[in-house]
Protein backbone atom coordinates (compact mmCIF):
# COMPACT_ATOMS: atom_id res chain seq x y z
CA UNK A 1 17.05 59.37 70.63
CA UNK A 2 17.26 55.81 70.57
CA UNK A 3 16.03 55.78 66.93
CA UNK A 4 18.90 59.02 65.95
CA UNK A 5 21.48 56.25 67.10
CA UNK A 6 20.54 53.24 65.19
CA UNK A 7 20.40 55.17 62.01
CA UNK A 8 23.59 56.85 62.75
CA UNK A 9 24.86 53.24 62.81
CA UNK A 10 23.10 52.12 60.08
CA UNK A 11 24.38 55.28 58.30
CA UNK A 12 28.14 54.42 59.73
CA UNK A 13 27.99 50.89 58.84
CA UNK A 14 27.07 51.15 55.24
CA UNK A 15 29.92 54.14 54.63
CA UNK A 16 32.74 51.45 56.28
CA UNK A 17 31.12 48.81 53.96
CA UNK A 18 31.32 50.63 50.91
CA UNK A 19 34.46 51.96 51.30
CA UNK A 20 35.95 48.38 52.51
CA UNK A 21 34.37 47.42 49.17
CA UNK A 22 35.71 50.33 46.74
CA UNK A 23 39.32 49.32 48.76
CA UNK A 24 38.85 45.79 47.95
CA UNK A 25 37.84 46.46 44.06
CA UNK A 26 40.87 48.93 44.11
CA UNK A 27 43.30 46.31 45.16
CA UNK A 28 42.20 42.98 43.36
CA UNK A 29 41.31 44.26 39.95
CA UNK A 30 43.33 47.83 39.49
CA UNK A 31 46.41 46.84 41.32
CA UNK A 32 47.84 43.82 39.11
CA UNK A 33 46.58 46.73 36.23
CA UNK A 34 49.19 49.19 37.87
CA UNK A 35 51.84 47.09 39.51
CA UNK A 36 54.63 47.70 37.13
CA UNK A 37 54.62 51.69 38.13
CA UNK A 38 53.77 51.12 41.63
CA UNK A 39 56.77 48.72 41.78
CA UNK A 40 58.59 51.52 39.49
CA UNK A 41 57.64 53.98 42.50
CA UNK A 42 58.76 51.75 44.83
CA UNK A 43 62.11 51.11 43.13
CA UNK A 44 63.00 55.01 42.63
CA UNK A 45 62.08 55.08 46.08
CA UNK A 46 64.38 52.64 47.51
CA UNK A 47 67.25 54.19 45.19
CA UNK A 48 66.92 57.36 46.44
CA UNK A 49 69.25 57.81 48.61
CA UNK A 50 72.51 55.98 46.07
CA UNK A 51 70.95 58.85 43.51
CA UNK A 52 71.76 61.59 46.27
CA UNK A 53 74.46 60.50 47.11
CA UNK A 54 76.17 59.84 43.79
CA UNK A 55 75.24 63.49 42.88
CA UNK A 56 76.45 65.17 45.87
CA UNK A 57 79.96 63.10 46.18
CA UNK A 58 81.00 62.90 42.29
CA UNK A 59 78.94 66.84 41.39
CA UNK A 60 76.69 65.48 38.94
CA UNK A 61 73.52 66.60 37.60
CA UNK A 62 70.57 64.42 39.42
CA UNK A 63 69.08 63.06 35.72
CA UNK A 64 72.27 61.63 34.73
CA UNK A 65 73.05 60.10 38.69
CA UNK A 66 69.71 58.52 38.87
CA UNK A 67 69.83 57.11 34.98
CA UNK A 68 73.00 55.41 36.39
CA UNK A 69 71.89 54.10 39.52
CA UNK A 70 69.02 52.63 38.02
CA UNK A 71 70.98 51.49 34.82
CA UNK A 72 73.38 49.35 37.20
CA UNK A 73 70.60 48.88 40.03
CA UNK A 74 68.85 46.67 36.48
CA UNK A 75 71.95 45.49 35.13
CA UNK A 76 73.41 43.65 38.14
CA UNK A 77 69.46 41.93 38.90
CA UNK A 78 69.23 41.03 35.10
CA UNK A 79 72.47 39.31 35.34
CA UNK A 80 71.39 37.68 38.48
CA UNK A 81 68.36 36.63 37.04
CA UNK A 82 69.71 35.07 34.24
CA UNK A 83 72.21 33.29 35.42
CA UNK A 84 70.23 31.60 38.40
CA UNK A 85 67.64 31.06 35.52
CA UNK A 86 69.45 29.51 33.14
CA UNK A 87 70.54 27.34 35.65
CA UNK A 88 67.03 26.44 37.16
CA UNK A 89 65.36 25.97 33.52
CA UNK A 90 69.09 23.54 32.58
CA UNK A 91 68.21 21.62 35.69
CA UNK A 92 63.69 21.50 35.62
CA UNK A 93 64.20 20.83 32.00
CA UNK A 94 66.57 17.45 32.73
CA UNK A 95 64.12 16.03 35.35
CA UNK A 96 61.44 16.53 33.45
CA UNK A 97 62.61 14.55 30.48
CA UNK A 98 64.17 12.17 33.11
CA UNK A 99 61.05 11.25 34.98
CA UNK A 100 60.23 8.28 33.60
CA UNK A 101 63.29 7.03 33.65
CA UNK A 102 63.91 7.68 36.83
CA UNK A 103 61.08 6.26 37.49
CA UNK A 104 61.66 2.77 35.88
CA UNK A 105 65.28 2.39 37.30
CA UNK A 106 64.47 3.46 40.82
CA UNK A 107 61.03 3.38 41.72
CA UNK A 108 59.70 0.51 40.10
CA UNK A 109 62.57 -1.83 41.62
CA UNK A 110 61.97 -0.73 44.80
CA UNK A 111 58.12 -1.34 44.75
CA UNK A 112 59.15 -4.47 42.83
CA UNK A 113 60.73 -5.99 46.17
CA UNK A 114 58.23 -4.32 48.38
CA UNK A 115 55.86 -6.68 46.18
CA UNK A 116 57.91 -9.97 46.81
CA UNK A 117 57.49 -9.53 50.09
CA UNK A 118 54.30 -9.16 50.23
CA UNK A 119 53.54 -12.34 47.77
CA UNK A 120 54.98 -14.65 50.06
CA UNK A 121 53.73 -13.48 52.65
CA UNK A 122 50.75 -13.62 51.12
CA UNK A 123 51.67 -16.98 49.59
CA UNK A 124 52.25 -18.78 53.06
CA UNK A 125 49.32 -17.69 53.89
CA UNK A 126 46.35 -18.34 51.40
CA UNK A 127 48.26 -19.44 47.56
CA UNK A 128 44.90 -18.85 46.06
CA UNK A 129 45.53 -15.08 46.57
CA UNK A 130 48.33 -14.68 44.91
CA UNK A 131 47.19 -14.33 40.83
CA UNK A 132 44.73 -12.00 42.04
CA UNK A 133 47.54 -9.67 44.11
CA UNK A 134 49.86 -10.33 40.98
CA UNK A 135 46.92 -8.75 38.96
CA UNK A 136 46.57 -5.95 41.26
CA UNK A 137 50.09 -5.02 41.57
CA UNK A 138 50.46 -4.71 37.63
CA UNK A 139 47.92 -2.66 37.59
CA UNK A 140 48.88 -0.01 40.04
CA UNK A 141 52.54 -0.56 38.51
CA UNK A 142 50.93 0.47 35.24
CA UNK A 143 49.01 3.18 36.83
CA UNK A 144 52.20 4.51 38.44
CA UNK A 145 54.02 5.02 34.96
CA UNK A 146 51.29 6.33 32.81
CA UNK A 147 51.09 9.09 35.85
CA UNK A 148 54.69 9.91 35.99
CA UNK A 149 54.16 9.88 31.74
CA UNK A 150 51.46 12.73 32.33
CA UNK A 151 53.06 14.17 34.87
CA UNK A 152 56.03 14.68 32.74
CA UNK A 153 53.94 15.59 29.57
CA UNK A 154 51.89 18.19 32.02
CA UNK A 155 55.48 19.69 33.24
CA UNK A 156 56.30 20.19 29.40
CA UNK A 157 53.09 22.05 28.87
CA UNK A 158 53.29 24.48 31.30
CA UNK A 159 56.99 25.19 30.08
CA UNK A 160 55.06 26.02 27.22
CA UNK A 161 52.45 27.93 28.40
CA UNK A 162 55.20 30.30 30.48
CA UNK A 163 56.76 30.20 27.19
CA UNK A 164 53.46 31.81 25.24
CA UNK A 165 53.12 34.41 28.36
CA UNK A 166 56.89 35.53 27.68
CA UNK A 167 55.67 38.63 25.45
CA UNK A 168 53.22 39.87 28.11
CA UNK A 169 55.98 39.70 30.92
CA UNK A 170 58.31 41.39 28.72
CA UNK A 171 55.89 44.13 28.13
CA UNK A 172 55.44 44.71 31.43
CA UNK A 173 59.05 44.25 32.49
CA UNK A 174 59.64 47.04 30.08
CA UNK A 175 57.27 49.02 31.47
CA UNK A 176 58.41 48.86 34.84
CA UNK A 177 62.15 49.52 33.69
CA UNK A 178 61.02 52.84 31.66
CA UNK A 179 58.39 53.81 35.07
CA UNK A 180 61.70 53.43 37.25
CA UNK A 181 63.95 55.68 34.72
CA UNK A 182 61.17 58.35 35.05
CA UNK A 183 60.25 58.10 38.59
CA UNK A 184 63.91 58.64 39.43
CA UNK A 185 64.70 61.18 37.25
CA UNK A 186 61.70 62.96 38.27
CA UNK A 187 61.23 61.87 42.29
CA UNK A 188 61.06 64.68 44.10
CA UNK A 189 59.23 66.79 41.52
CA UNK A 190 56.53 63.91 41.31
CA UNK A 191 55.77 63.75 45.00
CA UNK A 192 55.99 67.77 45.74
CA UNK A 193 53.28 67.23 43.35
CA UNK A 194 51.45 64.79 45.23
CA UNK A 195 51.95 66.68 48.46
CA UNK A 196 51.03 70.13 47.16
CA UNK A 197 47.19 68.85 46.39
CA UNK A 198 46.90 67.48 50.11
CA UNK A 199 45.46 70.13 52.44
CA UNK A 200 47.65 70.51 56.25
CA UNK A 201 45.67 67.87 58.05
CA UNK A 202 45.59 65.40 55.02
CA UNK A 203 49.33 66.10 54.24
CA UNK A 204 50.65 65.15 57.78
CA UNK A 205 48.35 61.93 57.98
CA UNK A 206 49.78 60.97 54.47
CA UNK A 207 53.64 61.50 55.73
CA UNK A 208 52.14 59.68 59.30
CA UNK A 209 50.87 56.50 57.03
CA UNK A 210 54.13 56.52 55.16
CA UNK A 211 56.80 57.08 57.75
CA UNK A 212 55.23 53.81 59.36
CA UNK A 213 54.44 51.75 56.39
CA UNK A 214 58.04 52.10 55.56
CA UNK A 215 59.38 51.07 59.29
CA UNK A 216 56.88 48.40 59.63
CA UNK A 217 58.24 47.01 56.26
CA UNK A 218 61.94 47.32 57.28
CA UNK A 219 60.47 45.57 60.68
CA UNK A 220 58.91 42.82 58.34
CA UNK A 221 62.06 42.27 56.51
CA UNK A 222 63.88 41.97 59.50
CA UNK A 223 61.47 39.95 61.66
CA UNK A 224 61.55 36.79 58.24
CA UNK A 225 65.24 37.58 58.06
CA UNK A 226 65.12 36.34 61.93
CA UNK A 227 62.92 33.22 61.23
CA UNK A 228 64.50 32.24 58.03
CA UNK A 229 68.14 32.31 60.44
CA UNK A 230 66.74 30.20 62.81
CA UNK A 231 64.94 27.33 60.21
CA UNK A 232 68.72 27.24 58.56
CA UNK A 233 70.01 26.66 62.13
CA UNK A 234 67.59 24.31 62.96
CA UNK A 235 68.37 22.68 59.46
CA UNK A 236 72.01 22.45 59.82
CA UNK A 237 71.89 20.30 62.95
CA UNK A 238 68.81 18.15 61.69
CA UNK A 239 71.02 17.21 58.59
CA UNK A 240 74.27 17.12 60.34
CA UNK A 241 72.74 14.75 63.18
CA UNK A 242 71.14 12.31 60.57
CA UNK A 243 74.71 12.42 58.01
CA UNK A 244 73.57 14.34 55.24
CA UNK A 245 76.41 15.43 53.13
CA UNK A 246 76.81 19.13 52.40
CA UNK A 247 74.35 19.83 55.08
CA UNK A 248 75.45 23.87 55.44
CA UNK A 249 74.63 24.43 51.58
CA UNK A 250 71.67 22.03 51.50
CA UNK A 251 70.28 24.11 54.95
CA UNK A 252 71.09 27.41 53.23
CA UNK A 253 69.36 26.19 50.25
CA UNK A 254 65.99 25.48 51.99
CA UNK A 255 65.94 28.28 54.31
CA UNK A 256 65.90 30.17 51.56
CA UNK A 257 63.10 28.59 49.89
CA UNK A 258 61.52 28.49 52.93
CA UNK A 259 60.14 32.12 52.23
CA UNK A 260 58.60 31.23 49.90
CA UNK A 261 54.32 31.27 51.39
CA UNK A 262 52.96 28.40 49.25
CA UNK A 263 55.82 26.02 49.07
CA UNK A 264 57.89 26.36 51.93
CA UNK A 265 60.26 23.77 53.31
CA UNK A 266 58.07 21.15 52.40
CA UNK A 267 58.86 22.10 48.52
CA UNK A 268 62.09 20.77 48.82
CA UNK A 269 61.77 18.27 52.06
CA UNK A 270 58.92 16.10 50.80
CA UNK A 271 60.16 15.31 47.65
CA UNK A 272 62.96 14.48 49.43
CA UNK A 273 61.73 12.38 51.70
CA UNK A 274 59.70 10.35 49.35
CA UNK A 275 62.48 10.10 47.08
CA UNK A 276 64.54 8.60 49.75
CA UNK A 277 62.16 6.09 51.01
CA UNK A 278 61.86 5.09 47.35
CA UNK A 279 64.95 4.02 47.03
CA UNK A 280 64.91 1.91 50.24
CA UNK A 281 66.66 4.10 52.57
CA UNK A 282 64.57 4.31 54.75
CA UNK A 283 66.33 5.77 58.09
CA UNK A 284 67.75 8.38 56.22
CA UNK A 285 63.63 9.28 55.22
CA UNK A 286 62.51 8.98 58.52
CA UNK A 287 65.55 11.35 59.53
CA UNK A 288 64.55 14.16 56.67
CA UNK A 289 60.43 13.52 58.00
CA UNK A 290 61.29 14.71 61.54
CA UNK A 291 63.84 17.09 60.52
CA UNK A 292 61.16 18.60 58.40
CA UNK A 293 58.41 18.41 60.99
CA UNK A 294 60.55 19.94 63.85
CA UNK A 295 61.10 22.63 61.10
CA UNK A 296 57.35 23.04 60.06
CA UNK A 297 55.87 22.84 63.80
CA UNK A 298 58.94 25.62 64.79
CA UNK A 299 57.82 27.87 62.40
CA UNK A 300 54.33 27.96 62.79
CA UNK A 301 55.01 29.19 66.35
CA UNK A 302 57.45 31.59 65.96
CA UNK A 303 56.22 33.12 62.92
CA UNK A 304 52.99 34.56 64.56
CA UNK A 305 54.74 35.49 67.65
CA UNK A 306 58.26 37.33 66.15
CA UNK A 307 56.15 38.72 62.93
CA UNK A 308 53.26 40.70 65.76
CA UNK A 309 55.42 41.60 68.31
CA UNK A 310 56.99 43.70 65.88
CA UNK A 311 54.35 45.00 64.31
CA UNK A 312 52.36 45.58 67.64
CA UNK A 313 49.84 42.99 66.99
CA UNK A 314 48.69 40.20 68.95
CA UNK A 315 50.15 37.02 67.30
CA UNK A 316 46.01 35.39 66.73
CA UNK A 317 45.51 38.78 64.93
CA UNK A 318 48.79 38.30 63.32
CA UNK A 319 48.00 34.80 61.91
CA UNK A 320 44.46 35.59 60.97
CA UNK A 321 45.41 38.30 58.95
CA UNK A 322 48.01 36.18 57.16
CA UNK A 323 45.29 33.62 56.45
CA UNK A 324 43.04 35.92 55.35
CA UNK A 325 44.95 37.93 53.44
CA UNK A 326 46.52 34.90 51.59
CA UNK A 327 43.01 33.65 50.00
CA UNK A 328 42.10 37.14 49.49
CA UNK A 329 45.22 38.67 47.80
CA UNK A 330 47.83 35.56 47.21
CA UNK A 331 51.10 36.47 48.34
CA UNK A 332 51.08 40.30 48.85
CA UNK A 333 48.25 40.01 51.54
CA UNK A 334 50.21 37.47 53.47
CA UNK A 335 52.39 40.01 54.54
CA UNK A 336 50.09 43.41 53.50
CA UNK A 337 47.32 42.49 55.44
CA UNK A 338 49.27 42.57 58.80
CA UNK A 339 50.64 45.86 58.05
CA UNK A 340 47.45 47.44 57.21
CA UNK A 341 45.75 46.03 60.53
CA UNK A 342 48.94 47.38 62.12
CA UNK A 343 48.51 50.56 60.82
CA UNK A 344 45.32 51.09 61.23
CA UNK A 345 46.21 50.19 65.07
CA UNK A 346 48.17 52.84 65.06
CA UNK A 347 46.38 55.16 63.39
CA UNK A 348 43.61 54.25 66.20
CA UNK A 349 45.67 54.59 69.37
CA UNK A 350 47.20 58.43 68.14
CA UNK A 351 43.65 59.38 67.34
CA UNK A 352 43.70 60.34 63.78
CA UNK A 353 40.57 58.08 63.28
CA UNK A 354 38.44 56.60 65.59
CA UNK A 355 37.65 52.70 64.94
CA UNK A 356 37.55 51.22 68.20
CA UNK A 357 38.23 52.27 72.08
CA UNK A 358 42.20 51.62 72.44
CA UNK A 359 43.39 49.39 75.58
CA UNK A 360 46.04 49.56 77.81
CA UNK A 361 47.99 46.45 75.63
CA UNK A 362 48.22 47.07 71.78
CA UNK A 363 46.86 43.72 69.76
């Protein structure tokens, strides 16, 4: 009996590893391979309902409502895009060029008196000392400028680089604009499809998984709406309190860039900062430090808590599976891997499978 059980585990354990592992192929290598349909699909999906409605209210054939829902959905985010891009490349492309001289009319000055300080201090002190500090001080000036030289040469190459990868986005852009056409024209058709090879049982877990996939990513949505509100009330009152002009656009600015996973606040607030104590102001740095801080430390509390509770997951769980997630899949498992723990909560705790004994609390 005892020996039935252990290879029933053993049996169990390798057909949850393998499958973990076919998932895990599936999503790292196939996924990027696919993306510009399954973002087509998703696309057609969310413009669904304008396609339905433009052909019940103005009596128009479906093909021609969803080819112009999608033609304007495209139009207005390609206008968008370009204008917010020329704008970002205009103003990347000055500072980059502008580095070093920004560097030698502002930085260097200020580390210039930071220096005469500290040679006569240095010079009351010991006189001896001073060639050698003189010495050292060149050097790291030197240092300092053939960095912000390479740093500027190294921001020029990977405009060029993006520059050489412009055919391969465009090929896939195009792809996902001609998948959208077709998955719109076609929805419905497509996934009766689908649904017509799934057998009863299969068919209503597949609706279960995405009725709640689709909530939990509305919830998602709504939950980083919520944070991102709070970090641009937070940074209204920081600025405001320590007299930065503009501080509702500037707050606005960074909240918004605050979604961002890998650069956050600290994208903007750093450079900043530095910037600032650079050129010798340095209340007004110490100011944007805490400001940033209070931001950073606020975040990393609520984010755990407000992201779980709406999902149903306990906010450890919640921040694990962001972490993990995150080195696994970049950006989309930041915020897939909590849904798919989620879901497979749920799936749990109605009993259409069977990975663990449910509790009284939900994780």
């Amino acid at each position: 009996m005892e020996t039935e059980k252990r290879r029933a585990f053993i049996i169990n354990f390798m057909y949850f590893a393998i499958l973990a592992l076919l998932c895990f192929a599936v999503l790292k290598y196939a996924m990027p391979l696919l993306a510009p349909f399954i973002i087509g699909f998703a696309l057609a999906y969310l413009l669904k309902g304008p396609i339905r409605l433009m052909s019940g209210k103005l009596r128009l054939n479906r093909k021609i409502s969803a080819i112009v829902v999608v033609l304007v959905f495209y139009c207005t985010i390609g206008m968008l895009i370009s204008l917010l891009g020329v704008k970002a490349f205009t103003a990347s492309r000055e500072l980059i060029f502008n580095l070093p001289q920004i560097y030698a009319l502002h930085v260097e000055p200020v580390l210039m008196g930071i220096f005469d300080g500290v040679e006569q201090s240095v010079l009351r002190m010991d006189p001896a000392l001073v060639a050698a500090l003189e010495e050292m001080f060149n050097r790291l000036v030197q240092s300092l400028g053939q960095m912000v030289s390479s740093l500027s040469m190294g921001a020029m190459g990977a405009v060029s680089d993006i520059a050489s990868s412009l055919p391969g986005l465009f090929i896939k852009l195009l792809l996902l604009i001609i998948s959208t056409f077709f998955i719109a024209i076609d929805y419905d058709r497509l996934t009766g499809f689908v649904m017509h090879q799934l057998n009863g049982k299969t068919r209503t877990v597949f609706v279960q998984i995405k009725e709640y996939v689709v909530g939990t990513l509305f919830v998602c949505i709504r939950s980083y709406a919520l944070i991102m509100s709070i970090t641009f009330v937070e940074l209204v009152i920081g600025l405001t309190l320590i007299g930065v002009d503009n501080a509702l656009i500037i707050a606005f600015v960074i909240a918004v860039f605050d979604i961002l996973p890998v650069l956050g606040t600290g994208g903007i607030m750093i450079p900043w900062t530095v910037i600032t104590a650079l050129q010798g102001n340095y209340p007004l740095a110490l100011g944007l430090l805490l400001v940033y801080l209070v931001v950073t430390v606020v975040r990393n509390i609520i984010e755990p808590k407000i992201v779980g509770s709406q999902i149903g997951l306990h906010p450890v769980i919640t921040l694990a599976s962001m972490f993990v997630g995150l080195q696994l899949f970049g950006v989309v498992g930041l915020f897939g891997f909590p849904i798919v723990l989620s879901l497979l909560c749920h799936l749990n705790d109605t009993g259409t499978i069977h990975l663990f004994k449910p509790v009284d609390e939900t994780l």
